[in-house]
Protein backbone atom coordinates (compact mmCIF):
# COMPACT_ATOMS: atom_id res chain seq x y z
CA UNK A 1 27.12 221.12 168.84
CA UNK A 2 29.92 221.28 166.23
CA UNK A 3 28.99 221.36 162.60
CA UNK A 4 30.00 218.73 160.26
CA UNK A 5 32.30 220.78 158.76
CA UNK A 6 33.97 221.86 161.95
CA UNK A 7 34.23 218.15 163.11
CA UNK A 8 35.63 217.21 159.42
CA UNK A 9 38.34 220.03 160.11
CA UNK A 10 38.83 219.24 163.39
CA UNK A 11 39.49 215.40 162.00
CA UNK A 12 41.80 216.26 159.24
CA UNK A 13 43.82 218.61 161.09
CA UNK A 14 44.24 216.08 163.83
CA UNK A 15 45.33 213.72 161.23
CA UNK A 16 47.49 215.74 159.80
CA UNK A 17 49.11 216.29 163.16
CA UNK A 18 49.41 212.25 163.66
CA UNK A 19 50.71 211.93 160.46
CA UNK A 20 53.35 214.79 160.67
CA UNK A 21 54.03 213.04 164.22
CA UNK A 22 54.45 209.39 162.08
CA UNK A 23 56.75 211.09 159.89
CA UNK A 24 59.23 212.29 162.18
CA UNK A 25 59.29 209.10 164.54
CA UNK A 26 59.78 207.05 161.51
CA UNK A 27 62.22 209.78 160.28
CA UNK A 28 64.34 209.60 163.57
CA UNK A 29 64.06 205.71 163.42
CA UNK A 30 64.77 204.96 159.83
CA UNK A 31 66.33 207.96 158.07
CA UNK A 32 70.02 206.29 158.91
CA UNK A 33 72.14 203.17 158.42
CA UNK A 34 75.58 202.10 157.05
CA UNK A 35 77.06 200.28 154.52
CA UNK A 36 80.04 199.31 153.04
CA UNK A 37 82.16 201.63 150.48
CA UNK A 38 85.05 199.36 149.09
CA UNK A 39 86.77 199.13 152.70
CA UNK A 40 85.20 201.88 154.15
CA UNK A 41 82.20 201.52 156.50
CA UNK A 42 80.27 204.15 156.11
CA UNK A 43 77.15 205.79 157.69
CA UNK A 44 74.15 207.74 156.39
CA UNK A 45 71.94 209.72 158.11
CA UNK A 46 68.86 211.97 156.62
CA UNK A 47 67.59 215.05 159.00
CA UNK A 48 64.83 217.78 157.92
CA UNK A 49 66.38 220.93 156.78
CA UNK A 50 65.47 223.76 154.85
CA UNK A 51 68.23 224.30 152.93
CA UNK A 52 69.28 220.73 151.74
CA UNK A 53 73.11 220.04 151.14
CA UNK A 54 75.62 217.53 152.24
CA UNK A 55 77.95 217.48 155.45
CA UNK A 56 81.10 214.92 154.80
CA UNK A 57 82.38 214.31 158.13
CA UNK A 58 85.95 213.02 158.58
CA UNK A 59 86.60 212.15 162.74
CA UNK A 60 89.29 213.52 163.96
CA UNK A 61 89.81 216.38 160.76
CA UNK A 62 86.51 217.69 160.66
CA UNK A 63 83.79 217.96 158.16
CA UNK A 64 83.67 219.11 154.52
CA UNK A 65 79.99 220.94 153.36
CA UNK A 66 78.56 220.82 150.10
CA UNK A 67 75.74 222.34 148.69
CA UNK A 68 74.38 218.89 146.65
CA UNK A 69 70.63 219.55 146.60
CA UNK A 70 68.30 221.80 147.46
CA UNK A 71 66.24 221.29 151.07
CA UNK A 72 63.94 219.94 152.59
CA UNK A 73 66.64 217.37 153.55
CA UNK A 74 70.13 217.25 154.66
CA UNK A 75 72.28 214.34 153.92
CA UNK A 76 74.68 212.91 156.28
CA UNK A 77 77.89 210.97 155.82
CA UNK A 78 80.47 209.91 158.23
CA UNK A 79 83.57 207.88 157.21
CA UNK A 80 83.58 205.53 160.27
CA UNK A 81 86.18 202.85 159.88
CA UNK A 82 88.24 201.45 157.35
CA UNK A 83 87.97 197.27 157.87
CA UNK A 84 91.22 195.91 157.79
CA UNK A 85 90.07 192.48 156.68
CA UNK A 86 88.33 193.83 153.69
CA UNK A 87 91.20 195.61 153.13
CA UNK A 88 93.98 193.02 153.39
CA UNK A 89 91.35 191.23 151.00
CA UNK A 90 91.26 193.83 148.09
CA UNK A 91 95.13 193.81 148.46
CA UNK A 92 96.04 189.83 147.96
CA UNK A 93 93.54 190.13 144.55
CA UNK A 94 95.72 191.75 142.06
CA UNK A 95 92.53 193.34 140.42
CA UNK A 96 90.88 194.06 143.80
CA UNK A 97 91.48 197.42 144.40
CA UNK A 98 90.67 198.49 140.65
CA UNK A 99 87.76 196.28 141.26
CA UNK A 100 87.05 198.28 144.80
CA UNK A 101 86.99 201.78 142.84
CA UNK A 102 85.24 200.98 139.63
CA UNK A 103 83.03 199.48 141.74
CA UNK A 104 82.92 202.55 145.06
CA UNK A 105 80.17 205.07 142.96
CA UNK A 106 78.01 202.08 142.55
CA UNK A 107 77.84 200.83 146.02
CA UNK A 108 77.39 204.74 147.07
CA UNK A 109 74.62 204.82 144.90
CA UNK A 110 72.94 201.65 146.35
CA UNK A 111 73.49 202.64 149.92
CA UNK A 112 71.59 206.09 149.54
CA UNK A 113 68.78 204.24 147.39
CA UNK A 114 68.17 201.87 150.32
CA UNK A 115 68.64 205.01 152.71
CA UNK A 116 65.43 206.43 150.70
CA UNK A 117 63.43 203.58 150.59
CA UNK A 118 63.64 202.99 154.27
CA UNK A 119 63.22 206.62 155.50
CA UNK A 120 59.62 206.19 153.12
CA UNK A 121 59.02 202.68 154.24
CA UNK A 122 59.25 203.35 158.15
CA UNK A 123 57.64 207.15 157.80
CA UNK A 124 54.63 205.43 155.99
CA UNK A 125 54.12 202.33 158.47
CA UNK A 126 54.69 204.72 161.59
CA UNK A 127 52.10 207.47 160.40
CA UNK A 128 49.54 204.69 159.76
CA UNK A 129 50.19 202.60 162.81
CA UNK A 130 49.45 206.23 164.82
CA UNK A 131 46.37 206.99 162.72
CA UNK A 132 45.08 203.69 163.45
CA UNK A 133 45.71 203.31 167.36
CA UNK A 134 43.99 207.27 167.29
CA UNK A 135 41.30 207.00 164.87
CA UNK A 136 40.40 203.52 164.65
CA UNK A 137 39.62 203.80 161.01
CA UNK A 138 40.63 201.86 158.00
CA UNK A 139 39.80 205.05 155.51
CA UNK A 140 42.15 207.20 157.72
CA UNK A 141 44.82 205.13 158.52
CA UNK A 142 44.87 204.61 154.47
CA UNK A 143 44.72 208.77 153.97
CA UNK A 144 47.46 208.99 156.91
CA UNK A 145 49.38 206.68 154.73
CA UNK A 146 49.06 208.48 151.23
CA UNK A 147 49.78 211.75 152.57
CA UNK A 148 53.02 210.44 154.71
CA UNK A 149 54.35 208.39 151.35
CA UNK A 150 53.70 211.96 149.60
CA UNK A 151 55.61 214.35 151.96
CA UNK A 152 58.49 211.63 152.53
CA UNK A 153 58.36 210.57 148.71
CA UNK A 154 58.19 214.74 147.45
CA UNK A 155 60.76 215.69 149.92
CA UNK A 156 63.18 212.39 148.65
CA UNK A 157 62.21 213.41 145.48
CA UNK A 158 62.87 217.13 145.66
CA UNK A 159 66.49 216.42 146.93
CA UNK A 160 67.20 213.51 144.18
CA UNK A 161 65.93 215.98 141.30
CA UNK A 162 68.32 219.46 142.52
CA UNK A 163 71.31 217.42 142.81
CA UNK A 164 74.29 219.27 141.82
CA UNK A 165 77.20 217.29 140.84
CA UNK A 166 79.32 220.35 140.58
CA UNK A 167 79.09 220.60 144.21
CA UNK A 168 81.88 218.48 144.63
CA UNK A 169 84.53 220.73 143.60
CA UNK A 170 83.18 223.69 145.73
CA UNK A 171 83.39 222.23 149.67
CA UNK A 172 83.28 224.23 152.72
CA UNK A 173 85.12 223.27 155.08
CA UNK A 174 84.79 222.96 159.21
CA UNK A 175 86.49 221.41 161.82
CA UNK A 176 90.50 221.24 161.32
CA UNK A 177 90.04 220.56 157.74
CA UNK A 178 89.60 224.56 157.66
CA UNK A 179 93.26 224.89 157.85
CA UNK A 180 94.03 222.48 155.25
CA UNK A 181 94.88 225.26 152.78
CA UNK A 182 97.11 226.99 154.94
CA UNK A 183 99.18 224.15 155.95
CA UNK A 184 99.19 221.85 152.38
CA UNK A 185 99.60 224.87 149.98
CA UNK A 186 97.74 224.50 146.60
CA UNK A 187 94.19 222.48 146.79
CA UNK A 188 94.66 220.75 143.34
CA UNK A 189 98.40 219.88 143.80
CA UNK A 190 98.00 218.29 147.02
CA UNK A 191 94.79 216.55 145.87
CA UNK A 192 96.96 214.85 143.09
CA UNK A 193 99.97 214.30 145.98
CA UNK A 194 97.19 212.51 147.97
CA UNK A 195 96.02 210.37 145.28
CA UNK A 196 99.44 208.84 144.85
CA UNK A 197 100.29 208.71 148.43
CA UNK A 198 96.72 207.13 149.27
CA UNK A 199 97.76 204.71 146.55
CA UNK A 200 100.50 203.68 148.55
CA UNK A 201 98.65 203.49 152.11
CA UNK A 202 96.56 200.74 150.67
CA UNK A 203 99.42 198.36 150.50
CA UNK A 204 100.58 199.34 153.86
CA UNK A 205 99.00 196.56 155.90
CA UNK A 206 99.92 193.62 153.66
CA UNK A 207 103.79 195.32 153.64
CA UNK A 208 103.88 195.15 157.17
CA UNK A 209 103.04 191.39 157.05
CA UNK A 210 105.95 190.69 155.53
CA UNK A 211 108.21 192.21 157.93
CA UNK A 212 108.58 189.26 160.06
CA UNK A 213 109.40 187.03 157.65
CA UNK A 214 111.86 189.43 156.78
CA UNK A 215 113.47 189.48 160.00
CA UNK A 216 113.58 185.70 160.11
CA UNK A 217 116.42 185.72 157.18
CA UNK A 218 118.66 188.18 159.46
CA UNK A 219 121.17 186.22 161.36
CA UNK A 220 123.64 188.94 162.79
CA UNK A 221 121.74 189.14 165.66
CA UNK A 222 119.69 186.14 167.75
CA UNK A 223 117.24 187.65 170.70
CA UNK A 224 118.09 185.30 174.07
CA UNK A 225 114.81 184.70 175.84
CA UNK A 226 114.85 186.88 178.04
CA UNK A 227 115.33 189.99 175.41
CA UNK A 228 112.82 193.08 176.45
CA UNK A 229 111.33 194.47 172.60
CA UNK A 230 110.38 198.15 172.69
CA UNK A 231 108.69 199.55 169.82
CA UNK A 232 109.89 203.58 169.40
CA UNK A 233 107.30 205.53 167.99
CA UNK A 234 107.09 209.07 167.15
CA UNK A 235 105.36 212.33 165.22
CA UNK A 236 102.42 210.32 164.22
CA UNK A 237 100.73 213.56 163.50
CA UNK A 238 97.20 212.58 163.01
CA UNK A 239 98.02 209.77 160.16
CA UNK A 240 95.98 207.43 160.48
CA UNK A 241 97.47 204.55 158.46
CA UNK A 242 100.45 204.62 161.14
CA UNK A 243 98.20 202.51 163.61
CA UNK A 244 97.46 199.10 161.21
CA UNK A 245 101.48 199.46 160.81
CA UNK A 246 102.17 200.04 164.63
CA UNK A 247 99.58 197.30 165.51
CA UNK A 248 101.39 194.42 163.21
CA UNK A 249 104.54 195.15 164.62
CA UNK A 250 103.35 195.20 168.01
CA UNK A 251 101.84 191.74 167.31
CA UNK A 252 104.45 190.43 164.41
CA UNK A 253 107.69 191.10 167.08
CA UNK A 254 105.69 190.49 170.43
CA UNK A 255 106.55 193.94 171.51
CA UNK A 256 106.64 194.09 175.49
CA UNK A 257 106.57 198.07 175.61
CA UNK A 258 105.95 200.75 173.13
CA UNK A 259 107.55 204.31 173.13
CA UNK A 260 105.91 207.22 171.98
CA UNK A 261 107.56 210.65 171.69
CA UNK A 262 105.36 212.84 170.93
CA UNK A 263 103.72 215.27 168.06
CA UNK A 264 100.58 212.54 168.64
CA UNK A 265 98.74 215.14 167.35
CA UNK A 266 99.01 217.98 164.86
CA UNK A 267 97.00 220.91 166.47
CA UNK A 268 95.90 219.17 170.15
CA UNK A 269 92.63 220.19 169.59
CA UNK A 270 89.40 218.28 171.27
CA UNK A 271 88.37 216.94 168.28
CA UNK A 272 91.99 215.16 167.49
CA UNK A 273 91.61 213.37 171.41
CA UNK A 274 89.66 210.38 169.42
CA UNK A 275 92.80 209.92 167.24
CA UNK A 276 94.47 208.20 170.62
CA UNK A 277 91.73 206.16 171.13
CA UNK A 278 93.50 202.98 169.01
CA UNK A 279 96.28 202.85 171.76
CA UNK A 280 93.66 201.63 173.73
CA UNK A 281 93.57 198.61 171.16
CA UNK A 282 97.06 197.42 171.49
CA UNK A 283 98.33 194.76 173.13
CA UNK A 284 101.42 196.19 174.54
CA UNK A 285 101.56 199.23 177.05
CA UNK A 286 102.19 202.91 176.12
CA UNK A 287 104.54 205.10 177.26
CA UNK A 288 103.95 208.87 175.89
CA UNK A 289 105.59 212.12 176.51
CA UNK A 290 103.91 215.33 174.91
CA UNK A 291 105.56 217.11 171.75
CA UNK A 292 105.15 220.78 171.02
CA UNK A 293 101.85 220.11 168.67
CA UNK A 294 100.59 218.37 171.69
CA UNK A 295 98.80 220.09 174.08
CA UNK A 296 97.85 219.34 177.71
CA UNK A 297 94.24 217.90 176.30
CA UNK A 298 95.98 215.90 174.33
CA UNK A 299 98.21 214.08 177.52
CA UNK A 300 94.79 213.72 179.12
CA UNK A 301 93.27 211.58 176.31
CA UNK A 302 96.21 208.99 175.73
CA UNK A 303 96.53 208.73 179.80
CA UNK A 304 92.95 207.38 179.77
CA UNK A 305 93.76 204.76 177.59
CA UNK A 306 93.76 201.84 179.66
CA UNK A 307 97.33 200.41 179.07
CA UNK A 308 98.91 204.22 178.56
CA UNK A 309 101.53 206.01 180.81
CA UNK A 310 101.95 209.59 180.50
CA UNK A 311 105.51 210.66 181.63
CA UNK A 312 106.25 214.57 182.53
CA UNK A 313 109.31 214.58 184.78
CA UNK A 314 108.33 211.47 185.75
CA UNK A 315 109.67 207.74 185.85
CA UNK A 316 107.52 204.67 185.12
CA UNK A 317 108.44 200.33 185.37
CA UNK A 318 106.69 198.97 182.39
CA UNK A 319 108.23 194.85 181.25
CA UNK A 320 110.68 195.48 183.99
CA UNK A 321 111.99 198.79 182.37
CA UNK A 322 112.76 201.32 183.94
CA UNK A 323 112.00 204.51 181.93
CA UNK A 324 112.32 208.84 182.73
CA UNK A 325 110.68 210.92 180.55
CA UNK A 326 109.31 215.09 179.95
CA UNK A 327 107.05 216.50 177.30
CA UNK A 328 108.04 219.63 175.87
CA UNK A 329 108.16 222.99 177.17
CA UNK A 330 106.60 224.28 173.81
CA UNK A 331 103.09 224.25 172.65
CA UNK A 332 103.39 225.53 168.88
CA UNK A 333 100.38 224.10 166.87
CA UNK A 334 100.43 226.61 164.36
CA UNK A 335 103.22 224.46 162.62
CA UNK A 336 104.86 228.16 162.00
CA UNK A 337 107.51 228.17 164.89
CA UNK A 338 110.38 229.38 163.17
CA UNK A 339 108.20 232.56 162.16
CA UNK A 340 105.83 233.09 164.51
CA UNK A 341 106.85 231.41 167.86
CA UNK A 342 104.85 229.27 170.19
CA UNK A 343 102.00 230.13 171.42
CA UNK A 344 102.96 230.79 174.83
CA UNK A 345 106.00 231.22 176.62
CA UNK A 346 107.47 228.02 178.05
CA UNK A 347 108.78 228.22 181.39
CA UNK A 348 111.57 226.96 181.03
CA UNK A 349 113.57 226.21 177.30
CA UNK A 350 114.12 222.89 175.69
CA UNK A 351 118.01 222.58 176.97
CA UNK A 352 116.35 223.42 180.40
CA UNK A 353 113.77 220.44 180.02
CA UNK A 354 116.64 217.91 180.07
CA UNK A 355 118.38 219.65 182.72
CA UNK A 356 114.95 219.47 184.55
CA UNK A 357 115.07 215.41 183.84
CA UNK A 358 118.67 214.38 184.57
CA UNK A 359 118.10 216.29 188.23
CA UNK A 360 115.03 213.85 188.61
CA UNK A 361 117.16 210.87 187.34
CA UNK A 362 120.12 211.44 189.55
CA UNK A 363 118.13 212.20 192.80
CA UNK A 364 116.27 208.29 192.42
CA UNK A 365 117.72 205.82 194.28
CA UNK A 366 117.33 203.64 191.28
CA UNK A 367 119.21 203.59 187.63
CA UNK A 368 117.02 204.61 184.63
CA UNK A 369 117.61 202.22 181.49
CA UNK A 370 115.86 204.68 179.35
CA UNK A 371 115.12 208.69 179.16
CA UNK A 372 112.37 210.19 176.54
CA UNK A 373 112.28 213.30 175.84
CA UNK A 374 110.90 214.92 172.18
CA UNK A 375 113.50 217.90 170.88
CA UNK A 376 116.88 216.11 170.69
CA UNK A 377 118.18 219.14 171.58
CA UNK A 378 116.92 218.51 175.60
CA UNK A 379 119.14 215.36 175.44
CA UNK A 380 122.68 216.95 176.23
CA UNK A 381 121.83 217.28 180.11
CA UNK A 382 121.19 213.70 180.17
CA UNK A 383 124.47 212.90 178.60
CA UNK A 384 125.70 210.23 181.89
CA UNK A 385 122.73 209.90 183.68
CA UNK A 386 121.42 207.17 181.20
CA UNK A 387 122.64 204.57 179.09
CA UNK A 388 119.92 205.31 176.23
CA UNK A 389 117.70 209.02 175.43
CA UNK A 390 114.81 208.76 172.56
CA UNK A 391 113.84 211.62 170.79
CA UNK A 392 111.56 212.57 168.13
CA UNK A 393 110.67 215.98 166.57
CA UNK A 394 113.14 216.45 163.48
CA UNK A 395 111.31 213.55 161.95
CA UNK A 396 114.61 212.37 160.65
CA UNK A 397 116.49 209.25 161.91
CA UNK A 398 119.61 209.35 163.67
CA UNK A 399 121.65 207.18 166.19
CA UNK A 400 124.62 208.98 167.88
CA UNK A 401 126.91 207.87 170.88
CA UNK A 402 126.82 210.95 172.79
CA UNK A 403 130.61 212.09 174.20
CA UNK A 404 131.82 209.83 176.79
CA UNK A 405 131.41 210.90 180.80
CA UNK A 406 132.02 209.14 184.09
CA UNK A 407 131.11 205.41 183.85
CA UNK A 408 128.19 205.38 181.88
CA UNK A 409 127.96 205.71 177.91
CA UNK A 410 124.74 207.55 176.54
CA UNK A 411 123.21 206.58 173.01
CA UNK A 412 120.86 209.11 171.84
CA UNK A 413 118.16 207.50 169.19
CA UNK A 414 116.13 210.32 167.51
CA UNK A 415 112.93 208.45 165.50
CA UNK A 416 111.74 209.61 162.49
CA UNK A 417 108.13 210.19 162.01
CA UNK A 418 105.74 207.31 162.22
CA UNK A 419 103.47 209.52 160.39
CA UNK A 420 105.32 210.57 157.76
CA UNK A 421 104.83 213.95 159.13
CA UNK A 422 101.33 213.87 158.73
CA UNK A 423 99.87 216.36 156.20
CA UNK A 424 103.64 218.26 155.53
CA UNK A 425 104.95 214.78 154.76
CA UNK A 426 102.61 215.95 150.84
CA UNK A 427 104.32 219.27 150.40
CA UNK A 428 107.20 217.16 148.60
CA UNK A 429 107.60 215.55 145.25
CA UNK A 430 107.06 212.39 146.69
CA UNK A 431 105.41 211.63 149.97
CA UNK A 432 107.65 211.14 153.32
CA UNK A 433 107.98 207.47 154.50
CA UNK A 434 106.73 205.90 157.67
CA UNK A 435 109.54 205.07 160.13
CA UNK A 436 109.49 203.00 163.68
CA UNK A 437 112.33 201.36 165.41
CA UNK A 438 112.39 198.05 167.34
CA UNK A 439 115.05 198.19 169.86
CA UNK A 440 116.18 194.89 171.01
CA UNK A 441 117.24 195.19 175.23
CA UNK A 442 119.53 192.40 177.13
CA UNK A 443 118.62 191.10 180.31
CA UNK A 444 120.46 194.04 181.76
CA UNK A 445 118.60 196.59 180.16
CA UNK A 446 121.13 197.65 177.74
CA UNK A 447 120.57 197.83 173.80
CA UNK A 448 121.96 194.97 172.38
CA UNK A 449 120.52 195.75 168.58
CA UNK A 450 117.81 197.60 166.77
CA UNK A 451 116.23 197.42 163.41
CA UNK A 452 114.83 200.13 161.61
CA UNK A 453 111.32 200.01 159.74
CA UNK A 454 110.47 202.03 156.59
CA UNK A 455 107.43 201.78 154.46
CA UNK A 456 106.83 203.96 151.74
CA UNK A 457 108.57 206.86 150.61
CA UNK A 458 110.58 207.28 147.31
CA UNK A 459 107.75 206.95 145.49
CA UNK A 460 106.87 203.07 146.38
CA UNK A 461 104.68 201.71 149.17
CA UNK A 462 107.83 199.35 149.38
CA UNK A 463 109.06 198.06 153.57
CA UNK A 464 112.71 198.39 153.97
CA UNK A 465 114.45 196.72 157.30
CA UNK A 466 117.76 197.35 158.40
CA UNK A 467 119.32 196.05 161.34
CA UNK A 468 122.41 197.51 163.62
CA UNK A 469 124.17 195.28 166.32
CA UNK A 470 125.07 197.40 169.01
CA UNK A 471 129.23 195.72 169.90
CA UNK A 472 130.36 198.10 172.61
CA UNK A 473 129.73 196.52 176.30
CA UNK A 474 128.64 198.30 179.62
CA UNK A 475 131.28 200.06 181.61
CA UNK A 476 132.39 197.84 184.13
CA UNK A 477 131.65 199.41 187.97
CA UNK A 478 135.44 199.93 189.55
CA UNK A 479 134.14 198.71 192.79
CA UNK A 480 133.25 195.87 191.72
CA UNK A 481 135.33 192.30 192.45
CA UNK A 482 136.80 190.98 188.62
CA UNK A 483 134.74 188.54 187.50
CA UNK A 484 135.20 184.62 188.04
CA UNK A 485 135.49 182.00 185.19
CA UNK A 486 132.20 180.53 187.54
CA UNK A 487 130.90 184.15 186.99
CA UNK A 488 131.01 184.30 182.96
């Protein structure tokens, strides 16, 4: 027989084994939530570790370390959405977004106090309801519970009294934030940059609103019912406040087709693939071609988006439109082609790329209205075979009629970026504006007018509209009959 004071060993070290067991179920069950930050939902998580800290992590960038406390617990926080109600809220109250940072420490505060109180809460009642389905003892299950409240509340406690607030100016970063440095420059001048140009982004939404009623007071040009309204899109490069922007237009203008193309992405990494996950959420369809920071991943994520066409030497009918398009021969992430060259070498050169594409277009049987294709520079091969090429890539805006040749007259539309070039769009003195293009298509396909968007830029967060009627008509086909009075 056991002594008593084997059996009282045995007993306490089984429950400390049903407490340790309480504590991590109640842990894995109540050491996480979310709350809301200003606009921001965010979510907490808390995980045993031995050397404490902080992870910030920022989906698609990557995730920013700091060493905040010491262990035996790691804090977790992911920026998961920013609510566009809450945010279109804060921006019709003229203190609101004062209001919303005054206010953002605070409600950070209060999240990770009710993060504590629930990790100790649901550790405690866990332990206790184990020791008392094991032991079947009021005494233990109240010694199960005091020793769970004291490793949950010492660990809490140890983290709360290490904190380093200094922390915060001494981040590691993962992910593609690692390159940050590299491609922004300075740390401290680009953090001032972003606090201006973030600024700005928060009026973005409520801008955008106003763009149809803007549109209402231009009478130079009436859409006919049967118009087709393509949205052109391109070098979004990663920003994310180009989607609310893209969305409103899609829904302001009753867009039948958007255009994207290319430079979705900035490095077409894995991680970036959840960045094309809000085409999903429009209500138009998507045609995409890939740009040289796009990579082969990257055409594989925005084709599974379920109203998405990818287009590589290829020709889709989306709204009755028939469109052509190629990605780029280049893949040149590094955002240092000029110096150091793409990665690898294309098989065939951007002026062979629209060679490649006016060879498809000319052996169809049918006529393409439109051609996409991302380096303007492909677009001199298609000079003829198209009435209308879109381009992207020198994020500048630019509408040329290309040299005239046989019967059919080619405009080529290069977009700006949509993205205001992403991160470079901060290396200036003042950030880069968001640009997008509605092109307005006749019932024979042709472009009738367009109007250009731009919000931001030159140091306001101000929309600008301008719209340009297209006057020249379509060649007329020689073997055609004249047309009748009946006819016109």
């Amino acid at each position: 027989m056991r002594s008593p004071w084997a059996r009282r060993v045995l007993t306490a070290g089984a429950l400390v084994a049903i407490t340790a067991t309480g504590i991590t179920i109640g842990t894995l069950l109540g050491a996480k939530g979310s709350s809301d930050v200003g606009p921001f939902r965010v979510a907490f998580q808390l995980t045993p570790s031995t050397d404490g800290g902080t992870e910030i992590a920022i989906p698609p960038l990557g995730s920013l370390f700091l060493d905040s406390h010491d262990g035996p617990a790691r804090l977790t926080v992911r920026l998961d959405s920013l609510d566009q109600r809450r945010t279109e809220a804060l921006l019709d109250d003229p203190a609101g977004l004062a209001h919303a940072s005054a206010t953002a420490p605070e409600d950070l505060r209060d999240a990770l106090v009710r993060l504590g109180l629930r990790t100790v809460g649901v550790s405690v009642l866990t332990a206790m309801l184990l020791a008392g389905l094991t032991f079947r003892s009021v005494r233990r299950v109240a010694w199960s519970g005091g020793f769970a409240l004291l490793v949950t509340g010492g660990t809490l406690g140890t983290a709360a009294l290490t904190v380093r607030p200094q922390a915060l100016a001494e981040p590691r970063y993962e992910g593609l934030l690692v390159n940050a440095p590299a491609l922004i420059g300075d740390a401290q001048r680009i953090a001032d940059d972003y606090s201006r140009y973030a600024e700005q982004l928060q009026r973005l939404v409520g801008n955008v609103g106003e763009l149809y009623t803007t549109v209402s007071t231009l009478p130079i040009y009436q859409a006919a019912p049967d118009t087709t309204r393509i949205l052109h899109v391109s070098d979004l490069h990663l920003n994310p406040a180009a989607w609310p922007m893209i969305n409103n237009v899609v829904e302001q203008y009753d867009i039948d087709l958007v255009i994207d193309t290319g430079d979705i992405t900035d490095w077409g990494s894995e991680p970036e693939t959840s960045y094309v996950s809000m085409i999903g959420q429009l209500k138009a369809p998507y045609v995409y071609i890939r740009g040289n920071h796009d990579s082969p991943r990257t055409a594989a994520a925005v084709a599974s988006q379920p109203n998405a066409v990818v287009l590589n030497d290829s020709v889709t009918t989306v709204a009755g439109v028939t469109v052509a398009g190629i990605g780029d021969p280049r893949f040149t992430p590094d955002k240092q082609e000029a110096e150091a060259g793409p990665w690898e070498e294309p098989a065939t050169t951007v002026e062979g790329t629209g060679k490649q594409l006016a060879t498809t277009i000319r052996s169809l049987d049918q006529s393409v209205d439109i051609a996409l294709v991302h380096d303007p520079a492909s677009a001199t091969a298609l000079n003829g075979a198209t009435p209308l090429v879109l381009a992207g890539h020198t994020h500048q805006r630019k509408v040329t009629t290309m040299p005239p040749t046989g019967t059919v007259t080619t405009r080529l539309a290069v977009q700006g970026s949509t993205g205001g070039a992403g991160l470079r769009g901060l290396e200036g003195d003042e950030p880069m504006p968001l640009v997008m293009s509605v092109l307005y298509l006749g019932a024979d396909h042709r472009l009738q007018a367009y109007d250009d968007i731009q919000v931001g830029g030159t140091g306001t967060a101000q929309v600008s509209l301008s719209r340009k009627v297209v006057d020249d008509k379509p060649p007329v086909n020689p073997a055609a009959p004249p047309a009748t009075p009946a006819d016109n």
